[in-house]
C-alpha atoms as a PDB file:
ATOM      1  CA  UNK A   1      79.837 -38.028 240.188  1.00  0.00           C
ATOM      2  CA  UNK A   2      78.720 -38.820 243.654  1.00  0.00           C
ATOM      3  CA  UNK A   3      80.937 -37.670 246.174  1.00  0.00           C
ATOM      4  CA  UNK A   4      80.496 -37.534 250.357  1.00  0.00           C
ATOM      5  CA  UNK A   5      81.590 -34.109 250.944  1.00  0.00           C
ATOM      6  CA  UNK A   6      82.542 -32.621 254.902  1.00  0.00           C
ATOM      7  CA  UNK A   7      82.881 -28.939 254.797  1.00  0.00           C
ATOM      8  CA  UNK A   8      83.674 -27.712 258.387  1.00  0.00           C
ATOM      9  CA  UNK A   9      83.383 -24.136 259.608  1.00  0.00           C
ATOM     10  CA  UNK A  10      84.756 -22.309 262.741  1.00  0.00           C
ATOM     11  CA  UNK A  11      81.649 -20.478 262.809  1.00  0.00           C
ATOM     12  CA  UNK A  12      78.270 -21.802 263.654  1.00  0.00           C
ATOM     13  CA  UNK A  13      76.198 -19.730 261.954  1.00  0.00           C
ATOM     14  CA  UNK A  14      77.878 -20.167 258.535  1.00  0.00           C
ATOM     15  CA  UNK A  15      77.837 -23.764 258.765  1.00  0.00           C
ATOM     16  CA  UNK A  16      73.833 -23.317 259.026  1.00  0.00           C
ATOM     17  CA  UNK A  17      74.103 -20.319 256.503  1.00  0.00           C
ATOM     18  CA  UNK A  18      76.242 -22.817 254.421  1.00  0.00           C
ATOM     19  CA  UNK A  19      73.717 -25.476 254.662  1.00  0.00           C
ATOM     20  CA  UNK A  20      70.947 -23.611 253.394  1.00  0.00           C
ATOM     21  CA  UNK A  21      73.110 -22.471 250.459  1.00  0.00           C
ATOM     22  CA  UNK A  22      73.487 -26.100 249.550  1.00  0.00           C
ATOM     23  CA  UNK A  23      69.742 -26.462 249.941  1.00  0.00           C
ATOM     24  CA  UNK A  24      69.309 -23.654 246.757  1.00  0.00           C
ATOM     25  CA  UNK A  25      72.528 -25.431 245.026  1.00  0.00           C
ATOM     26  CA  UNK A  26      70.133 -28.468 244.925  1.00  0.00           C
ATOM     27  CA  UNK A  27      67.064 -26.508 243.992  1.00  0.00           C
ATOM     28  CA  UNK A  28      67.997 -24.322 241.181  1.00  0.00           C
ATOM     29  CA  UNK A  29      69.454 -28.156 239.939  1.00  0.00           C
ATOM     30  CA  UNK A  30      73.429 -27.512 240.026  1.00  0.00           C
ATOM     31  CA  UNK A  31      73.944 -30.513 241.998  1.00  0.00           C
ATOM     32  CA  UNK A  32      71.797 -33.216 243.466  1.00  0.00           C
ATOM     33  CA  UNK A  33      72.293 -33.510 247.283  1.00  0.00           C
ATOM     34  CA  UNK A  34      70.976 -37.593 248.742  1.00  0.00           C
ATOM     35  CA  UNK A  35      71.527 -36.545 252.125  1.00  0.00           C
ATOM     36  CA  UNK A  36      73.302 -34.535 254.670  1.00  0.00           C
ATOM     37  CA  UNK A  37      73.801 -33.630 258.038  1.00  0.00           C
ATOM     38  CA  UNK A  38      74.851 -30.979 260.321  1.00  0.00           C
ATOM     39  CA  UNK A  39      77.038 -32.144 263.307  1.00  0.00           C
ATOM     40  CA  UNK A  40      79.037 -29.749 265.654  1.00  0.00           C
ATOM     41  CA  UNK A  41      81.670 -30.818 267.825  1.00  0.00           C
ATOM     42  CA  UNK A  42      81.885 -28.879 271.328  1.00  0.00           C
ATOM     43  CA  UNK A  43      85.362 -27.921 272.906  1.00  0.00           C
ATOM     44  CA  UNK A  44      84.794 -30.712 275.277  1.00  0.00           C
ATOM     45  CA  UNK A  45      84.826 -33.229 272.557  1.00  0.00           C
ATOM     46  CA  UNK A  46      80.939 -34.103 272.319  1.00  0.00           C
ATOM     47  CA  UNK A  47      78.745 -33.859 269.518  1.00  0.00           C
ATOM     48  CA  UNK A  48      75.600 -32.826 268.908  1.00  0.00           C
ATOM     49  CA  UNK A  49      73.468 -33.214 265.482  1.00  0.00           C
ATOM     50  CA  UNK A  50      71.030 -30.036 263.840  1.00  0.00           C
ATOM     51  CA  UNK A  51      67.028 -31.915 263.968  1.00  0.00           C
ATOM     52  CA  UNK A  52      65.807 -29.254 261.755  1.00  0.00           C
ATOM     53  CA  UNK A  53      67.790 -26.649 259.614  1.00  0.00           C
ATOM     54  CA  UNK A  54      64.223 -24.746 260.294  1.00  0.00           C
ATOM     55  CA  UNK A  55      64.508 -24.436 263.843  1.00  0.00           C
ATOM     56  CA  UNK A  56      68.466 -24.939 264.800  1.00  0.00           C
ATOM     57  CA  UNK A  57      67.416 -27.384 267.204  1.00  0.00           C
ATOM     58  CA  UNK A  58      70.389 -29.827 268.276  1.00  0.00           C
ATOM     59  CA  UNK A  59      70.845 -33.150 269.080  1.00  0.00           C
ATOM     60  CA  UNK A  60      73.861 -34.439 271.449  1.00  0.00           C
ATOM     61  CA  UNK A  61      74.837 -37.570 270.164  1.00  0.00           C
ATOM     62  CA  UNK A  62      76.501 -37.964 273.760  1.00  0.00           C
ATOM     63  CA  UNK A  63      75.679 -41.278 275.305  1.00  0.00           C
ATOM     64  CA  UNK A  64      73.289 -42.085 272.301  1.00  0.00           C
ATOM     65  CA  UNK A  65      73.134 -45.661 270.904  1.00  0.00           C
ATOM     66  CA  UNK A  66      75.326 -45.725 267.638  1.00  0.00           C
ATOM     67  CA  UNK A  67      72.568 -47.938 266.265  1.00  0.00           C
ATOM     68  CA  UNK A  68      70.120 -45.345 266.662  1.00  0.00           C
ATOM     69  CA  UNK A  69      72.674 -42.822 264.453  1.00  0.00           C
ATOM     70  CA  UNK A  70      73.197 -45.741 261.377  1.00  0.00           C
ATOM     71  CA  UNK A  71      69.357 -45.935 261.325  1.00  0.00           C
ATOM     72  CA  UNK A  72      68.381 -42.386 260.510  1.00  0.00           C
ATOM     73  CA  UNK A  73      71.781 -41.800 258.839  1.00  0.00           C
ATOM     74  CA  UNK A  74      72.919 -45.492 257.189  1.00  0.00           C
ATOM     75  CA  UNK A  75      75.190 -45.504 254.282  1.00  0.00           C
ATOM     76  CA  UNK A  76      78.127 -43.811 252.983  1.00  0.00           C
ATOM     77  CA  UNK A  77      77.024 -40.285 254.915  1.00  0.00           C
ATOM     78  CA  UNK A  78      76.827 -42.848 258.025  1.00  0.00           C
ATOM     79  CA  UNK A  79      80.110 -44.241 257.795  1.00  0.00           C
ATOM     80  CA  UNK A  80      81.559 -40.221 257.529  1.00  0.00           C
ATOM     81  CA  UNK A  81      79.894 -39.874 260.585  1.00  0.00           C
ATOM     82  CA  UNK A  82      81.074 -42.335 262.225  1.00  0.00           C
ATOM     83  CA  UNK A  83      84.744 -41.668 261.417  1.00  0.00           C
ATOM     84  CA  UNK A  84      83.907 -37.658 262.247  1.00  0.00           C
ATOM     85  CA  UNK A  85      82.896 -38.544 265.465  1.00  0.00           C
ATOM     86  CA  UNK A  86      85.797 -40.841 266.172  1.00  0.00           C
ATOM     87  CA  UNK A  87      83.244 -44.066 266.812  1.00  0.00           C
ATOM     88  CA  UNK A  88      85.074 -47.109 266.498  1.00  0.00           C
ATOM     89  CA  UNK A  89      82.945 -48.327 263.467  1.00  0.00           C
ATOM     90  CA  UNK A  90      84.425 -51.757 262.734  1.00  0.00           C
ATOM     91  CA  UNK A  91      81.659 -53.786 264.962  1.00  0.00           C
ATOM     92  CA  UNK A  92      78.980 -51.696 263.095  1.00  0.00           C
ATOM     93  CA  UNK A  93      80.151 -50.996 259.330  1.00  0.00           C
ATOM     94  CA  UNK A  94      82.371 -52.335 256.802  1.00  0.00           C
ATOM     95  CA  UNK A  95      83.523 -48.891 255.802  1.00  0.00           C
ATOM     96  CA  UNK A  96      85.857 -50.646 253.599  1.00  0.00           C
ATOM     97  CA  UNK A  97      82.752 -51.523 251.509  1.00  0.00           C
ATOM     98  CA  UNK A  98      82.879 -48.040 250.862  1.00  0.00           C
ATOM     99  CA  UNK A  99      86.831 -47.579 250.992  1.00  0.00           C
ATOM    100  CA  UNK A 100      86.938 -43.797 251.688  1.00  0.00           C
ATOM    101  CA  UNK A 101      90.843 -42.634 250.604  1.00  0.00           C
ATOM    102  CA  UNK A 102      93.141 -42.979 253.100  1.00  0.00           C
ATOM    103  CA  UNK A 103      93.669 -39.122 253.730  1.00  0.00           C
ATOM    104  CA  UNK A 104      89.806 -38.204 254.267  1.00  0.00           C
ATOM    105  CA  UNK A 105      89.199 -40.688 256.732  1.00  0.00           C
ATOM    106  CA  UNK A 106      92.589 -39.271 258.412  1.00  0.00           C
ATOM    107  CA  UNK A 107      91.057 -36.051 258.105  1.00  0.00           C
ATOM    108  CA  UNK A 108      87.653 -36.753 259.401  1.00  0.00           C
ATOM    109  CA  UNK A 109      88.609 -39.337 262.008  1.00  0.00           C
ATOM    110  CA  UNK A 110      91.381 -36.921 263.541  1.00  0.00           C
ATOM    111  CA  UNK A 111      91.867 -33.273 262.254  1.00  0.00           C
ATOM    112  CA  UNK A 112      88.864 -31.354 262.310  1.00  0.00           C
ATOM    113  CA  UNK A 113      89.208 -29.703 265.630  1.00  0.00           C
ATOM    114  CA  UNK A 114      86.828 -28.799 268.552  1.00  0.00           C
ATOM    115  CA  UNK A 115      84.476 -25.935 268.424  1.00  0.00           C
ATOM    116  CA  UNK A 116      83.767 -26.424 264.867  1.00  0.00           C
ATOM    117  CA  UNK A 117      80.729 -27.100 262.681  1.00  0.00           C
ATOM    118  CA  UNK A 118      80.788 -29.287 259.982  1.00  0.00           C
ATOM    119  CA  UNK A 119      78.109 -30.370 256.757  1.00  0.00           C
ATOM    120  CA  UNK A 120      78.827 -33.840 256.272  1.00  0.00           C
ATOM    121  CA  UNK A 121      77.131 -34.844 252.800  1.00  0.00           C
ATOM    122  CA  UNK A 122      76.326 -37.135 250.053  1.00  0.00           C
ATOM    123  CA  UNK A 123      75.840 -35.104 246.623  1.00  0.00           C
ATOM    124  CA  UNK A 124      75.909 -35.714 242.975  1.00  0.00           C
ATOM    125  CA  UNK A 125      78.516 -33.110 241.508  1.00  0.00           C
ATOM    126  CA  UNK A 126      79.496 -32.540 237.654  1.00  0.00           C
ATOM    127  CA  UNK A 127      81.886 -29.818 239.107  1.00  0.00           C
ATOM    128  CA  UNK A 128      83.239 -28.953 242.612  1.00  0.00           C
ATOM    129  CA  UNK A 129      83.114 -25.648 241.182  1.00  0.00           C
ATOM    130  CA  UNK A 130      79.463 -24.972 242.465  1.00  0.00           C
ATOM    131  CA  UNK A 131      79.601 -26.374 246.084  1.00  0.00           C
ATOM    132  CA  UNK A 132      82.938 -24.965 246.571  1.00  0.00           C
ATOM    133  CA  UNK A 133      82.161 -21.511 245.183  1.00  0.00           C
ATOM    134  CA  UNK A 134      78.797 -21.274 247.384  1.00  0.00           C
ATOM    135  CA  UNK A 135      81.050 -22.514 250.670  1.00  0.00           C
ATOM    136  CA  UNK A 136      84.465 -21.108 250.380  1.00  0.00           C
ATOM    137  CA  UNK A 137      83.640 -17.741 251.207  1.00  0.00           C
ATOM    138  CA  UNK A 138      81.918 -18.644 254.700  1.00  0.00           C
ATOM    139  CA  UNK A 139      84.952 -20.128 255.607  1.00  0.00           C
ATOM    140  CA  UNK A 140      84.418 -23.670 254.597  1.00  0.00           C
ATOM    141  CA  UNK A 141      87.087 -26.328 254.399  1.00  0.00           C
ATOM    142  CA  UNK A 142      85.669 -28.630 252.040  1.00  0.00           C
ATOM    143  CA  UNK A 143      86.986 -32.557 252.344  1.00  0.00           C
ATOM    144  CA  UNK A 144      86.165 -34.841 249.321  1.00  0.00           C
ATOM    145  CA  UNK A 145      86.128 -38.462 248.462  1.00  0.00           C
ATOM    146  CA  UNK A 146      84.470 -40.679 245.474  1.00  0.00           C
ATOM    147  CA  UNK A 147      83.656 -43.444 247.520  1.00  0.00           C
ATOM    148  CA  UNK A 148      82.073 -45.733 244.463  1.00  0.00           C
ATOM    149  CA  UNK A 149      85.890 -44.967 242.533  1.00  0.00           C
ATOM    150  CA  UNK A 150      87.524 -46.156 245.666  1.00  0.00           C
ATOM    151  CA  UNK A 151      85.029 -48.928 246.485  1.00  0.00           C
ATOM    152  CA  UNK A 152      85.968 -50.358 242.846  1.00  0.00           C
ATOM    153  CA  UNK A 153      89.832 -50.038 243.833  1.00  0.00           C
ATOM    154  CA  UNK A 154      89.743 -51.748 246.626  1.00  0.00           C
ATOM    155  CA  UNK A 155      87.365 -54.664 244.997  1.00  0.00           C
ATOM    156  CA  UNK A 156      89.936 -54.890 242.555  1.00  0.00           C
ATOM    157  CA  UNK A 157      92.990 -55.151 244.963  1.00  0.00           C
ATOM    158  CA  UNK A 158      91.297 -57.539 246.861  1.00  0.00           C
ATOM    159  CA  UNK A 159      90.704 -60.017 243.839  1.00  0.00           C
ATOM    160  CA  UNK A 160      94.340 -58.800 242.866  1.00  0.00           C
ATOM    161  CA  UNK A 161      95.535 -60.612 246.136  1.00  0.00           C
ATOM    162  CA  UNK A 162      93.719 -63.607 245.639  1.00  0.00           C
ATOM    163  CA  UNK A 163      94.639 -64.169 241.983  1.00  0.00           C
ATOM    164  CA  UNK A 164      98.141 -63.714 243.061  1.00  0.00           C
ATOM    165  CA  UNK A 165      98.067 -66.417 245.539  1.00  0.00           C
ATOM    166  CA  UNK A 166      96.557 -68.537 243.278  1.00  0.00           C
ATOM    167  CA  UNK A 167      99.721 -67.791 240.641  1.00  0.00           C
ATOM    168  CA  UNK A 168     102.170 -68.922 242.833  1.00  0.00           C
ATOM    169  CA  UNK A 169      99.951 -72.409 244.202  1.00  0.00           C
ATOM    170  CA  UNK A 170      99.720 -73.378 240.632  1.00  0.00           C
ATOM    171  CA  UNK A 171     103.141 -72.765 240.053  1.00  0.00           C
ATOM    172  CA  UNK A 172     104.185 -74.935 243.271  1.00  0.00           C
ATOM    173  CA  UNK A 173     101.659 -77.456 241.609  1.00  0.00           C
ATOM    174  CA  UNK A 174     103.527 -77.655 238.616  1.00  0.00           C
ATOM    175  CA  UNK A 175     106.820 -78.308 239.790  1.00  0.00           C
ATOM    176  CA  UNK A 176     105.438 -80.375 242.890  1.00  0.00           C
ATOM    177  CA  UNK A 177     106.462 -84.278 243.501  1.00  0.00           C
ATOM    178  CA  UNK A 178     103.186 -86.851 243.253  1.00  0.00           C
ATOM    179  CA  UNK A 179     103.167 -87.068 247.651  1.00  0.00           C
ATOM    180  CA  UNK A 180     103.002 -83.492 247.255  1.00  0.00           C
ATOM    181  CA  UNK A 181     100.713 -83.019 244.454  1.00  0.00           C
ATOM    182  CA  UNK A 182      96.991 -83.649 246.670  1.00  0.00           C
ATOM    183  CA  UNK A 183      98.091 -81.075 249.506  1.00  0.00           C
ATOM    184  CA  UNK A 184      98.699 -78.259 246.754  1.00  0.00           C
ATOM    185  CA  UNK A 185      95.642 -79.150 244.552  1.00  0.00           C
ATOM    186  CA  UNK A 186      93.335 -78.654 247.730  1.00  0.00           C
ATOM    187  CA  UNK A 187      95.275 -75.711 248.324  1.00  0.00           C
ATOM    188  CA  UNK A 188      94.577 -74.386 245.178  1.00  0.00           C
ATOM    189  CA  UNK A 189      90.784 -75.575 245.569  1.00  0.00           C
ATOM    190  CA  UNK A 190      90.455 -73.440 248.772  1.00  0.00           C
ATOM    191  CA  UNK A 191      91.740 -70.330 247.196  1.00  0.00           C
ATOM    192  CA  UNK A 192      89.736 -70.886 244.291  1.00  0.00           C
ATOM    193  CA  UNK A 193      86.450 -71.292 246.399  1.00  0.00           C
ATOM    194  CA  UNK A 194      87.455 -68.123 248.365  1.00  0.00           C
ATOM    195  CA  UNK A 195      87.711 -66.135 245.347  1.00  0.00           C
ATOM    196  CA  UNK A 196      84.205 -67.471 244.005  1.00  0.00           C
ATOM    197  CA  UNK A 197      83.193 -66.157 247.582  1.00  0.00           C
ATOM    198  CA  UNK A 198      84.642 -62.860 247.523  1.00  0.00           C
ATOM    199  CA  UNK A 199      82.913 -62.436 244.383  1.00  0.00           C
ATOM    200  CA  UNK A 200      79.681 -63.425 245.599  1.00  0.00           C
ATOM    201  CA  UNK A 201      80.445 -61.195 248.528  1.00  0.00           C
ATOM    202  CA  UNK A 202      81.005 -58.180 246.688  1.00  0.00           C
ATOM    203  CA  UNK A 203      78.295 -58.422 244.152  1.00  0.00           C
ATOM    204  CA  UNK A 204      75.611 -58.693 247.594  1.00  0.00           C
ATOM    205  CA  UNK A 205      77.718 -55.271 248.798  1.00  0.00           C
ATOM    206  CA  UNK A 206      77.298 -54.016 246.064  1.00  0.00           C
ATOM    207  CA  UNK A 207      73.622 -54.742 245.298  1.00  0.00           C
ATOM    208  CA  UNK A 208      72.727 -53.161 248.761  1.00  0.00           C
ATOM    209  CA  UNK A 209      75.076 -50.069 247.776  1.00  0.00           C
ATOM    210  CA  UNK A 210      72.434 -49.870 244.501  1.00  0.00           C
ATOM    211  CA  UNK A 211      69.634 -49.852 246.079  1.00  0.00           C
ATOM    212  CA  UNK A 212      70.472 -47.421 248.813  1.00  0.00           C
ATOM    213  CA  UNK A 213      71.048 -44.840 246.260  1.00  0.00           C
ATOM    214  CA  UNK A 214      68.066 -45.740 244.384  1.00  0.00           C
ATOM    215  CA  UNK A 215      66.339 -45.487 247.346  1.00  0.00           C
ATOM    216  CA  UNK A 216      67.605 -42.455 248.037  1.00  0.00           C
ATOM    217  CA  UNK A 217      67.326 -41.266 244.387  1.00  0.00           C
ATOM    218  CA  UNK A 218      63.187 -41.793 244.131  1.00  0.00           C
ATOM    219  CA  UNK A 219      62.801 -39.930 247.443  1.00  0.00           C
ATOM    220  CA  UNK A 220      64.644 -36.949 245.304  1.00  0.00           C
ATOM    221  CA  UNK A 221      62.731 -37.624 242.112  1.00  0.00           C
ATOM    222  CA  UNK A 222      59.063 -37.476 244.480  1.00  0.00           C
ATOM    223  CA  UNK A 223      60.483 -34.074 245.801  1.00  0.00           C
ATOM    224  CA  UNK A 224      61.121 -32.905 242.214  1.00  0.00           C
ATOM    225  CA  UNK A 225      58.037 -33.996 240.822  1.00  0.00           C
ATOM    226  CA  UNK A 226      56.147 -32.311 243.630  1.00  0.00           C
ATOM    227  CA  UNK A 227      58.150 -29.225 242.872  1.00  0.00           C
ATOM    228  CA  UNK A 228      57.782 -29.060 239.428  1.00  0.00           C
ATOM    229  CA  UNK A 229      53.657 -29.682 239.461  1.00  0.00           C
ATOM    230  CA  UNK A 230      53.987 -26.743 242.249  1.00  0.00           C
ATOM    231  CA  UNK A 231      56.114 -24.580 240.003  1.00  0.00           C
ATOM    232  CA  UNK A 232      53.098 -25.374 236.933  1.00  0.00           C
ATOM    233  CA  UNK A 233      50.807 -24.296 238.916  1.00  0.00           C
ATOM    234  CA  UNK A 234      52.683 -20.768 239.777  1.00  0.00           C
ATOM    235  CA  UNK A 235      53.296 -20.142 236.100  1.00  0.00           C
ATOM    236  CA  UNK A 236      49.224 -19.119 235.853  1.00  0.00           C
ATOM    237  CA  UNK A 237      49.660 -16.649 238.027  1.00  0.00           C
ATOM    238  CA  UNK A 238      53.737 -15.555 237.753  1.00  0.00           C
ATOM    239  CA  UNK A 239      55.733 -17.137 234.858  1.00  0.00           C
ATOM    240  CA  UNK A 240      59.393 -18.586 235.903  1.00  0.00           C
ATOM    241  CA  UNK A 241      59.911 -20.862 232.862  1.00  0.00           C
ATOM    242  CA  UNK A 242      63.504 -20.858 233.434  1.00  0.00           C
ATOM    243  CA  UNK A 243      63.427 -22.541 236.766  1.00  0.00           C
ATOM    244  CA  UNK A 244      60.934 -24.800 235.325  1.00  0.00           C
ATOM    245  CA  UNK A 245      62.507 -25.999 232.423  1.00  0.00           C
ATOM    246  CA  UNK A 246      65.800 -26.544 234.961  1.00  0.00           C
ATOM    247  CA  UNK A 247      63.905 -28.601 237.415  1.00  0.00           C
ATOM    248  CA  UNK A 248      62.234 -30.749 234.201  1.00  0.00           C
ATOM    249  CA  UNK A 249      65.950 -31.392 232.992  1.00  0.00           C
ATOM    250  CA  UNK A 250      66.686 -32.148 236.773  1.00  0.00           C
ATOM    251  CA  UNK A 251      63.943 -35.012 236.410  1.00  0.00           C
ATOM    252  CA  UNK A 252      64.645 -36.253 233.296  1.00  0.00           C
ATOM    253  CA  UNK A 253      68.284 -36.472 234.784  1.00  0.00           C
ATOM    254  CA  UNK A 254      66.841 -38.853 237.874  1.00  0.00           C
ATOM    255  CA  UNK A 255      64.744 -41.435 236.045  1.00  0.00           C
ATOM    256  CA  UNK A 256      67.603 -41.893 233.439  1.00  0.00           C
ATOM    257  CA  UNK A 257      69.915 -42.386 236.677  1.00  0.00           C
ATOM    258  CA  UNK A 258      66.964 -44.790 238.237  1.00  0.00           C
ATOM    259  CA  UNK A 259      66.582 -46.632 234.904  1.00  0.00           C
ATOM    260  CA  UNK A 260      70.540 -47.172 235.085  1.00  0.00           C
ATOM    261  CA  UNK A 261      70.085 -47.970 238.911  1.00  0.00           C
ATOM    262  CA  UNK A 262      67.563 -50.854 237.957  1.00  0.00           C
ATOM    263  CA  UNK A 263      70.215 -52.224 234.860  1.00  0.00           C
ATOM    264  CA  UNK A 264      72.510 -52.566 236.619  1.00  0.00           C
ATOM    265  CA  UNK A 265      70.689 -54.228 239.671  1.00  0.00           C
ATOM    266  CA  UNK A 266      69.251 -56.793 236.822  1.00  0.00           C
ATOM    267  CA  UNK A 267      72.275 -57.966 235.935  1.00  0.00           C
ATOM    268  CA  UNK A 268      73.686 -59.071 239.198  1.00  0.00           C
ATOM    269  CA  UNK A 269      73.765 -62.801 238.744  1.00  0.00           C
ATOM    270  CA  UNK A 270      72.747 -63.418 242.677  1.00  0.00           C
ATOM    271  CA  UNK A 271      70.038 -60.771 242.343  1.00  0.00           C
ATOM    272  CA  UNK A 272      67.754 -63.054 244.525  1.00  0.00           C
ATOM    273  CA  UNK A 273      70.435 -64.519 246.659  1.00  0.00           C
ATOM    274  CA  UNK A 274      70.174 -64.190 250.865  1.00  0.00           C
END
């Protein structure tokens, strides 16, 4: 299940120890982490970003172009950032493309307080068990939200809406007099053409959602394969077959989800539309 996660910390240096410890999460193949970030926000309000979790060099995000933010960090992880750093996102993202749950962006966008540290990240998860067993006990606070569940809800209220209004404009055609009839049948045209557009809409959205996690998904799978020819070459010399049969399982695991990735990216019926 992909999940964005935001696990704040009152202390610094277990937000960086905590970062690291989702690092070996992903390694030893527990769960598969897309992206993250380390952001800390200052008792003055400001934020600053972690370059390198090698060097704990920072970033202040003070004065910097937003732009410059959504290109090294676009997507869902972009959007939490956005809302964690209280940026008025609507010019920049649709974040109801991603339609976090009301309550995290409430958390994110409001409640984590200054002089904290937070991991804001985009992970693959069978359990929370893992992440929140590795995290907890630095003093994490661990937020949570399926953004692809909620992106489907709010698809689906959307074309709820619509079919609604269409309901009641047939029904008004139905019992409408002839003088009335060619207002209400363009009315009903409109809403009709609006809810072939939506749909259109939506299945572009979602097409881009696709292929940013495929994208992000064959960045992983290079890693792994890199790691695992690495790991075949140690096994002359020092045999850990355990962690290599784990990290083959972990790649088997990614071109299945890739292979899914590119279905379902096959059969969207505007694949070559815009």
């Amino acid at each position: 299940m992909e999940n964005i996660i935001v696990a704040t910390f009152t202390d610094e240096a277990q937000a960086i120890q905590a970062l690291h410890r989702l690092g070996e999460l992903d390694r030893e193949n527990d769960i598969s982490v897309y992206d993250k970030v380390l952001i800390r926000k200052g008792l003055n309000d400001e934020y600053e970003i972690l370059k390198d979790d090698n060097t704990n060099g920072w970033r202040t995000l003070a004065g910097m172009a937003f732009g410059g933010l959504i290109g090294a960090f676009g997507g869902p992880i972009g959007v939490a950032i956005g809302l964690y750093v209280g940026t008025v996102i609507g010019v920049v993202f649709d974040y109801t493309h991603y339609m976090f749950e009301d309550d995290f962006i409430e958390t994110i966008s409001k409640n984590i307080p200054s002089g904290s540290t937070s991991i804001i990240a985009e992970v693959a998860e069978e359990n929370s068990v893992f992440i929140d067993e590795y995290l907890k006990p630095l003093g994490a606070v661990i937020w949570r939200s399926n953004i692809y569940v909620e992106h489907d809800k709010f698809i689906d209220r959307q074309l709820n809406l619509i079919d609604e209004e269409i309901k009641v404009a047939d029904n008004e055609l139905a019992v409408a007099a002839e003088a009335q009839r060619e207002r209400v049948n363009a009315r009903v045209a409109e809403l009709r053409a609006n809810r072939n557009a939506k749909i259109v809409e939506i299945e572009l959205k979602g097409k881009e959602r696709l292929y940013e996690l495929k994208a992000k998904m064959e960045s992983n799978l290079a890693k792994l394969q890199t790691q695992f020819a690495n790991l075949k070459n140690q096994a002359l010399d020092k045999v850990d077959s355990v962690r290599l049969d784990r990290t083959k399982e972990k790649l088997a695991q990614y071109q299945l989800k890739i292979e899914e990735l590119n279905g379902k990216l096959a059969n969207f019926k505007h694949a070559n539309a815009g």
